[in-house]
N, C-alpha and C. Protein backbone atom coordinates (compact mmCIF):
# COMPACT_ATOMS: atom_id res chain seq x y z
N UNK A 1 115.13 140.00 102.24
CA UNK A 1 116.01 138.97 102.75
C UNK A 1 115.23 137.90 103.51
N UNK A 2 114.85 138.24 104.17
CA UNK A 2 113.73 137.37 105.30
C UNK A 2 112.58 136.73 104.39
N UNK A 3 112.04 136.85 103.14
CA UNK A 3 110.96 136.66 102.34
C UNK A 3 111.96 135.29 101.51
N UNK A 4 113.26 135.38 101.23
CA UNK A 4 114.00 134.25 100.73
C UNK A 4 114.56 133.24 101.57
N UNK A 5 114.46 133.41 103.32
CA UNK A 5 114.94 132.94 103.99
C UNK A 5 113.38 132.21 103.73
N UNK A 6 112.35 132.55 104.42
CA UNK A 6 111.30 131.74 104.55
C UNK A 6 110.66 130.95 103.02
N UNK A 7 111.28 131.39 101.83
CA UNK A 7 111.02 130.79 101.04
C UNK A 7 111.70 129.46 100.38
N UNK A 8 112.94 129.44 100.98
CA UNK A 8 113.47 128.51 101.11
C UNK A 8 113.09 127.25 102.39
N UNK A 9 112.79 127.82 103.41
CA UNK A 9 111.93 127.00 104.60
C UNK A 9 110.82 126.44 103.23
N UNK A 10 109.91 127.06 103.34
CA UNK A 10 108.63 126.42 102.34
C UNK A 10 109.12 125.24 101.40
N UNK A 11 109.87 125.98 100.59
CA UNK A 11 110.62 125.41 99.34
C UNK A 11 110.59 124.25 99.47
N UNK A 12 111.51 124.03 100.67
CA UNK A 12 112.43 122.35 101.01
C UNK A 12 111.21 121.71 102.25
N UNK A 13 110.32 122.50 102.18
CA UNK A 13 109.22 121.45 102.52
C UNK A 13 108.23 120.63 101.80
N UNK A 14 107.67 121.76 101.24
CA UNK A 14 107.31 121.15 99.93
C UNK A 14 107.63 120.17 98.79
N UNK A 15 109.58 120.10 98.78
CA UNK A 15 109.71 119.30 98.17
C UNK A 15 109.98 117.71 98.21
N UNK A 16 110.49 118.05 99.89
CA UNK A 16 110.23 116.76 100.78
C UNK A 16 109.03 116.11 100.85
N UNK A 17 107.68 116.74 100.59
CA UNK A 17 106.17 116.01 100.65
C UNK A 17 106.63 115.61 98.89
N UNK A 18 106.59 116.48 98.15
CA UNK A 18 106.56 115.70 96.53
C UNK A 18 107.50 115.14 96.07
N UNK A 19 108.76 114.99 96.52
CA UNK A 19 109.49 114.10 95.98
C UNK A 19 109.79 112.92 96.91
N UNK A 20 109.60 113.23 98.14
CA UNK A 20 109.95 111.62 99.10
C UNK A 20 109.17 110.44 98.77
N UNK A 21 109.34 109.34 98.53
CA UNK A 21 108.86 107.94 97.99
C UNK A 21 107.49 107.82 98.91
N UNK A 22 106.95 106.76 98.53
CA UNK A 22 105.33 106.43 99.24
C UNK A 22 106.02 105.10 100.40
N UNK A 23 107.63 104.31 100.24
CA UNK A 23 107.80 103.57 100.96
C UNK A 23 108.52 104.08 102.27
N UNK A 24 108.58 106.15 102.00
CA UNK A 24 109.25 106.81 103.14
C UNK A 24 108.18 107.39 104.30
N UNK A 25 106.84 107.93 103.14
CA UNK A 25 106.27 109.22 103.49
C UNK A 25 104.92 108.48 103.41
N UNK A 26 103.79 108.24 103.78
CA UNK A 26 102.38 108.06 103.10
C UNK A 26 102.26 108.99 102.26
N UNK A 27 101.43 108.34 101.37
CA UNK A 27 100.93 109.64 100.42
C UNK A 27 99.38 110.39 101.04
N UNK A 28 98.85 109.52 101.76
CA UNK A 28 97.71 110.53 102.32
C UNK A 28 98.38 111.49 102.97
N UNK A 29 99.16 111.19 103.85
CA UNK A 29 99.94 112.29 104.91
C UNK A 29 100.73 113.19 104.21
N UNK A 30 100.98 113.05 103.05
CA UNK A 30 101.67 113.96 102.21
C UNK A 30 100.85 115.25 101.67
N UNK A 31 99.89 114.81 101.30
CA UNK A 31 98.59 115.55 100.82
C UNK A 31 97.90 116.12 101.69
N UNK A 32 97.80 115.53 103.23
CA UNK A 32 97.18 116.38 104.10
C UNK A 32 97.93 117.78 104.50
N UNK A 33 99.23 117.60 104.51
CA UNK A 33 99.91 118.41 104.83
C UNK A 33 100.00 119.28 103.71
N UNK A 34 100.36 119.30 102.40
CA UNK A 34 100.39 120.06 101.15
C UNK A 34 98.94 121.31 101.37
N UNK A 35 97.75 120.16 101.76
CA UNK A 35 96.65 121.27 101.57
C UNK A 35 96.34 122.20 102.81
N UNK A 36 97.08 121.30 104.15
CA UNK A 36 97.55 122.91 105.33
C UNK A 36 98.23 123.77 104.68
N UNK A 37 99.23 123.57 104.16
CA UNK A 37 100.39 124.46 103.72
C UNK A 37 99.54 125.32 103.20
N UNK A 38 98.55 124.77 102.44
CA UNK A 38 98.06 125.77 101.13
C UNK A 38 97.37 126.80 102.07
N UNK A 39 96.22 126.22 103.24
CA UNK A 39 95.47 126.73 103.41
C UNK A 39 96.44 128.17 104.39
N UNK A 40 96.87 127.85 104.97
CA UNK A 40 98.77 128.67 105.98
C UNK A 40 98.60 129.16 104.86
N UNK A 41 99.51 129.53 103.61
CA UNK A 41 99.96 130.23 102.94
C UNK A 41 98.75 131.61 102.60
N UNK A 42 97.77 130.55 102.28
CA UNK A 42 96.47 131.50 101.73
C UNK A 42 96.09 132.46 102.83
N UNK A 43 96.13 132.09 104.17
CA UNK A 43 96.22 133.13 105.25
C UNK A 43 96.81 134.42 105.68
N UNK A 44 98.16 134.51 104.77
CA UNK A 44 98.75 135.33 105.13
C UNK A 44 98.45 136.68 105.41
N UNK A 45 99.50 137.38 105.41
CA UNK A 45 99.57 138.98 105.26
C UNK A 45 99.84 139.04 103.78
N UNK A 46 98.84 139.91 103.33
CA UNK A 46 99.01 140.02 101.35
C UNK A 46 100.19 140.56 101.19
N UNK A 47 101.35 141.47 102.57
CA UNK A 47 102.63 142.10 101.84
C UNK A 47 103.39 140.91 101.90
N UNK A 48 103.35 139.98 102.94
CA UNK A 48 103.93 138.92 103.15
C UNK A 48 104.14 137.98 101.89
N UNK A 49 102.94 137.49 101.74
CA UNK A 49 102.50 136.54 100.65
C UNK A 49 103.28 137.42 99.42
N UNK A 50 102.74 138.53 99.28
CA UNK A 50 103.71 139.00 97.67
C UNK A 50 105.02 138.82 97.66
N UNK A 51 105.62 139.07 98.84
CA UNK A 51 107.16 138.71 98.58
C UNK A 51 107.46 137.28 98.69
N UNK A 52 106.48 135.72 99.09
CA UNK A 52 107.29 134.83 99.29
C UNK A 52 106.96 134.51 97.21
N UNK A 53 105.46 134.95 97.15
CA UNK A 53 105.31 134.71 95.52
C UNK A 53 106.57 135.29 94.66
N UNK A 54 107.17 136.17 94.91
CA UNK A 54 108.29 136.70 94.42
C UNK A 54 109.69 135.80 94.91
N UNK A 55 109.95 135.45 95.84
CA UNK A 55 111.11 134.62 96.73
C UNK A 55 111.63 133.95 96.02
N UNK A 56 110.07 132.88 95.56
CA UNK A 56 110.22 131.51 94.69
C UNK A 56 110.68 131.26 93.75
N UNK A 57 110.66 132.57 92.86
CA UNK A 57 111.36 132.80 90.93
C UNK A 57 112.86 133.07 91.38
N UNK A 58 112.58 134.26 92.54
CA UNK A 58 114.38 133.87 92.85
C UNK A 58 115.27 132.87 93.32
N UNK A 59 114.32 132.40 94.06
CA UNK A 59 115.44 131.05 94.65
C UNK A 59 115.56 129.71 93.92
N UNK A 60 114.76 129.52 93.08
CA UNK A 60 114.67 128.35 92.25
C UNK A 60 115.77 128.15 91.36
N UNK A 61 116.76 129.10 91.41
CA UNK A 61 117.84 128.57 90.28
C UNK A 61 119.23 127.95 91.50
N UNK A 62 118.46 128.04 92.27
CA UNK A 62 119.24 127.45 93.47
C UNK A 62 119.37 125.95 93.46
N UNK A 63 118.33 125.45 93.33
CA UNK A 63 118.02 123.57 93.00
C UNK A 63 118.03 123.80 91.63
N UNK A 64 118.23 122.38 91.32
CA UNK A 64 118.15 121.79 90.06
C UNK A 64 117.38 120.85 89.25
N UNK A 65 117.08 120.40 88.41
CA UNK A 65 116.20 119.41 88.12
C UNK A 65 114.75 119.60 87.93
N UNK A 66 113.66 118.87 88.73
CA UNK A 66 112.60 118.55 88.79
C UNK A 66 112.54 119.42 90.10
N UNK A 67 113.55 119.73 90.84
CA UNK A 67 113.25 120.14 92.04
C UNK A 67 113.19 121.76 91.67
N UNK A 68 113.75 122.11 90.73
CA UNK A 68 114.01 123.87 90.76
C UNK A 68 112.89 123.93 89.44
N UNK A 69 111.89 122.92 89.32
CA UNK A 69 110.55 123.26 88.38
C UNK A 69 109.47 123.22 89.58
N UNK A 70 109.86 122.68 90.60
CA UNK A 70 108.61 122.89 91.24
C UNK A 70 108.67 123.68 92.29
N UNK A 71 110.05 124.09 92.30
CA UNK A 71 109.80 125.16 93.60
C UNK A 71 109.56 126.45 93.04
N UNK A 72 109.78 126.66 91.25
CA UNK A 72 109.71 127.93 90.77
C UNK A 72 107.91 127.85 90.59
N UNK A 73 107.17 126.61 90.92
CA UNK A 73 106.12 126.40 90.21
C UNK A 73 105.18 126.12 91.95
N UNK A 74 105.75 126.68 92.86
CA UNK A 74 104.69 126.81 94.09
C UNK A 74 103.37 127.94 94.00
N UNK A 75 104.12 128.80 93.36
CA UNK A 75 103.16 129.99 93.25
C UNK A 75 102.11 129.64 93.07
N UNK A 76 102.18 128.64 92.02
CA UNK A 76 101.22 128.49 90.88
C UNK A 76 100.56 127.14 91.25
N UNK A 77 100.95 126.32 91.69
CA UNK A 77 100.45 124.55 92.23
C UNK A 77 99.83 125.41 93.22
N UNK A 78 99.89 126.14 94.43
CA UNK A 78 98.79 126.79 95.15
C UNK A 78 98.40 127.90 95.21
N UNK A 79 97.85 128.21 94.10
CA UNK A 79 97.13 129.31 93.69
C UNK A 79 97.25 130.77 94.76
N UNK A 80 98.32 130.97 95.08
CA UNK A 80 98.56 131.98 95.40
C UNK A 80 98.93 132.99 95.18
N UNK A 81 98.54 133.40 93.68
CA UNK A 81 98.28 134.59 93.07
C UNK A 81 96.72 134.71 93.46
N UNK A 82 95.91 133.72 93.02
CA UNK A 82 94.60 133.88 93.22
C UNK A 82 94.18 134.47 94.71
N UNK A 83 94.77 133.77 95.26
CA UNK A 83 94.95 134.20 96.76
C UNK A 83 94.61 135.90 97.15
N UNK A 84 96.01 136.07 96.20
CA UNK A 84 96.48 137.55 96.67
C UNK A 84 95.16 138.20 95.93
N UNK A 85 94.80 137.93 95.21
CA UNK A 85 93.22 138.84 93.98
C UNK A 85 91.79 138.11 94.54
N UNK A 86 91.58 137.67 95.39
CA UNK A 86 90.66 137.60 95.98
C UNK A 86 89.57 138.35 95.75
N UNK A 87 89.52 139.34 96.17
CA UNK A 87 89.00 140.94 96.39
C UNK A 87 88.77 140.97 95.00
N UNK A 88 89.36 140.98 93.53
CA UNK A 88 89.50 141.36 92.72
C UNK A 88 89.02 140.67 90.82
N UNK A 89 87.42 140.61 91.18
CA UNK A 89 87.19 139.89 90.27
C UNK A 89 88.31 139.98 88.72
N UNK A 90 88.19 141.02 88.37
CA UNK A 90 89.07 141.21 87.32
C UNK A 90 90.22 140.95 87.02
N UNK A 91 91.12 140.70 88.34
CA UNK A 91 92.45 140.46 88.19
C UNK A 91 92.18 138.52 88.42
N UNK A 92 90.95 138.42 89.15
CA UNK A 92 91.01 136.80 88.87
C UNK A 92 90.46 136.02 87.73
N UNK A 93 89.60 136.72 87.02
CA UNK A 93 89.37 136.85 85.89
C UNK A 93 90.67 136.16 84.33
N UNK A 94 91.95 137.21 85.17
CA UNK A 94 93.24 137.40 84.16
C UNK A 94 93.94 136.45 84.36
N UNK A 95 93.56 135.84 85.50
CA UNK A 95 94.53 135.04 86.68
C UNK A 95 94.12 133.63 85.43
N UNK A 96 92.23 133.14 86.01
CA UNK A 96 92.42 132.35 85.13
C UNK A 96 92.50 131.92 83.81
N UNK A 97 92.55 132.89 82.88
CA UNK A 97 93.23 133.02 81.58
C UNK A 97 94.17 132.47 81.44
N UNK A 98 94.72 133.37 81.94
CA UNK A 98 96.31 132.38 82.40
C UNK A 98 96.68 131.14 82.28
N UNK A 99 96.12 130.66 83.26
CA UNK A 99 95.86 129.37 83.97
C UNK A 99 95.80 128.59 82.99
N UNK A 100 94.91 128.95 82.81
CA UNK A 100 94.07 127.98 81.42
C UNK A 100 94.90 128.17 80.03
N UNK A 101 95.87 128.96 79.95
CA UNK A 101 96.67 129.23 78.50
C UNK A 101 97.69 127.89 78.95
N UNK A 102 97.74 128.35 80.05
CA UNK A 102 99.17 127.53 80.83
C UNK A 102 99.01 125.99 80.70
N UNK A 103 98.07 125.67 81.60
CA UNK A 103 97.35 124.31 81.82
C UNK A 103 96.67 124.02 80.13
């Protein structure tokens, strides 16, 4: 419960830096903040972090649009799977396979 509460906090922050206009928001200041977030997120507690990586597929059918592609797509815009496999050449290995099938 608490892993969807805070994933929704994230969510609607994140989408306020990528979707608010450049005549609302700077875009440097947008980006500075995106790559705290990242670096915050990447900090976590790994049980933590697994459940907000999980949060995000759930709560995304919540918004709509462009907005419920990129909040299902946080995981992945900051590599926080990679995050969580750190430790784990092999699973980052799979990670960027992935990636790269994807991209």
């Amino acid at each position: 419960m608490m892993n969807l509460q805070v994933a929704r906090i994230i969510a609607n922050y994140v989408l306020f830096l990528y979707m608010t206009d450049e005549d609302t928001l700077d875009l440097d200041a947008a980006v500075q903040q995106m790559e705290e977030l990242a670096s915050d997120l990447e900090a976590l507690d790994k049980d933590l972090l697994r459940g907000l990586i999980d949060a995000f597929a759930v709560i995304a059918p919540e918004y709509s649009g462009e907005a419920q592609m990129t909040v299902r797509n946080i995981a992945h815009d900051f590599y926080l799977e990679e995050a969580l496999a750190a430790d784990d050449p092999v699973r980052l290995a799979e990670l960027e396979a992935l990636r790269d099938a994807r991209d």
